[in-house]
Protein backbone atom coordinates (compact mmCIF):
# COMPACT_ATOMS: atom_id res chain seq x y z
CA UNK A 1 11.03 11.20 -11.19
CA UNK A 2 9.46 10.73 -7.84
CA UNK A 3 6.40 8.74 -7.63
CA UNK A 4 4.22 10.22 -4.70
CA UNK A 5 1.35 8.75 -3.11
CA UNK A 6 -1.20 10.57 -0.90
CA UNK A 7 -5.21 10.44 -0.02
CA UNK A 8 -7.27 13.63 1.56
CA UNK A 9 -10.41 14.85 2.33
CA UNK A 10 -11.97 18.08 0.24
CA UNK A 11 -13.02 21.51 2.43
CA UNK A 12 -16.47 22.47 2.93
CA UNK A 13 -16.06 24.20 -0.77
CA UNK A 14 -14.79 21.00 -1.95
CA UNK A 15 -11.04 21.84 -3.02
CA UNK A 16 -8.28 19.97 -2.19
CA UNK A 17 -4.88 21.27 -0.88
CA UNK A 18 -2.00 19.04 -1.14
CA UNK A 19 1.43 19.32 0.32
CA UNK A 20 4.90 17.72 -1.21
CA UNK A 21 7.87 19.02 1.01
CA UNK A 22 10.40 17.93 -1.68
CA UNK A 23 13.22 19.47 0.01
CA UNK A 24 14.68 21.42 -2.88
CA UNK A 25 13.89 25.42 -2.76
CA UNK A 26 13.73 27.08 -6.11
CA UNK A 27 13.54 23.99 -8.19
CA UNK A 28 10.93 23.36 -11.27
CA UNK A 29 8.95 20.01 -11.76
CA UNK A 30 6.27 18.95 -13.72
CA UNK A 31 2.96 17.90 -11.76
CA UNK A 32 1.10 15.70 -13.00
CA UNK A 33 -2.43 14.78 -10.88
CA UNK A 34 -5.04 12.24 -10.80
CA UNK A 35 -7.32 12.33 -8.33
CA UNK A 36 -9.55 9.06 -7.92
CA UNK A 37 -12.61 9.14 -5.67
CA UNK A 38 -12.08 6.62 -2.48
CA UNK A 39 -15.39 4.83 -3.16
CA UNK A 40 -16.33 5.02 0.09
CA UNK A 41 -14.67 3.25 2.07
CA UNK A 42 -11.88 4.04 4.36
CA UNK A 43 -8.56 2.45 4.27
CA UNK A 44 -8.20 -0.84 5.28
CA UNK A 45 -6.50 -0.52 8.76
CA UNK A 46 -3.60 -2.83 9.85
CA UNK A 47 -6.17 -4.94 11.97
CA UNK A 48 -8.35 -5.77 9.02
CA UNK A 49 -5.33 -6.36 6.70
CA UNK A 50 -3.95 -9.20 9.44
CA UNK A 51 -7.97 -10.63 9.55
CA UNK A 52 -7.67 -11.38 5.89
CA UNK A 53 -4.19 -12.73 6.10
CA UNK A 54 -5.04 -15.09 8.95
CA UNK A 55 -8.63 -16.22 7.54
CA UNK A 56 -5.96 -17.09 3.63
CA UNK A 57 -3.96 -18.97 5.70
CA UNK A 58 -7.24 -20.85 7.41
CA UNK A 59 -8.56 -21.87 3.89
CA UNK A 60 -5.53 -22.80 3.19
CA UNK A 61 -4.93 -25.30 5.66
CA UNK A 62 -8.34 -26.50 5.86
CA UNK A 63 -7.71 -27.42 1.79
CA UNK A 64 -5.77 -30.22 3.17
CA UNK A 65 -2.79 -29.12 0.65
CA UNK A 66 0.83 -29.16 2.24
CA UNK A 67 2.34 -25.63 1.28
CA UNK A 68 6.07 -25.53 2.35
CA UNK A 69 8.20 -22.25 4.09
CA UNK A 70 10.44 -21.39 1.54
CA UNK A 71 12.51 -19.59 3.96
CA UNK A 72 15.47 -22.02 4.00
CA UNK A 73 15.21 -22.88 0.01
CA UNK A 74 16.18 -18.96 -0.17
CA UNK A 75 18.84 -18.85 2.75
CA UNK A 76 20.62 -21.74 0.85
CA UNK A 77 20.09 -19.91 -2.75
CA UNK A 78 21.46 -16.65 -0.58
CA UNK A 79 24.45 -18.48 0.47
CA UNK A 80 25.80 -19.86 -2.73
């Protein structure tokens, strides 16, 4: 089963056409659709995703609380 993930925009008639190029000619599957309304409000781009990020990681430090990199805890776990 592939899991496939996709947003669009309805025609002036309000259809929607999707495209899956599954790369297997002739081949049966079972389609199964739900379509959710966006709400609204566009995607959050990359830029907006990195603002929240960095203004987590200001509250964060501004709670006083020491919150370690794990990065070498998993290298040494890794290297066992």
């Amino acid at each position: 089963m592939n899991l496939l993930h996709t947003a669009g925009t309805t025609d002036a008639a309000g259809s929607l056409t999707l495209t899956f190029p599954l790369g297997r000619p002739s081949t049966r599957y079972k389609i199964d659709i739900v379509a959710q309304p966006h709400g609204g409000r566009e995607a959050a781009s990359p830029v907006d995703v990195w603002t929240a990020i960095n203004a987590f990681r200001e509250r964060l430090t501004a709670s006083g609380r020491v919150f370690a990199d794990s990065v070498e805890l998993i290298r040494e776990d890794r290297d066992r």
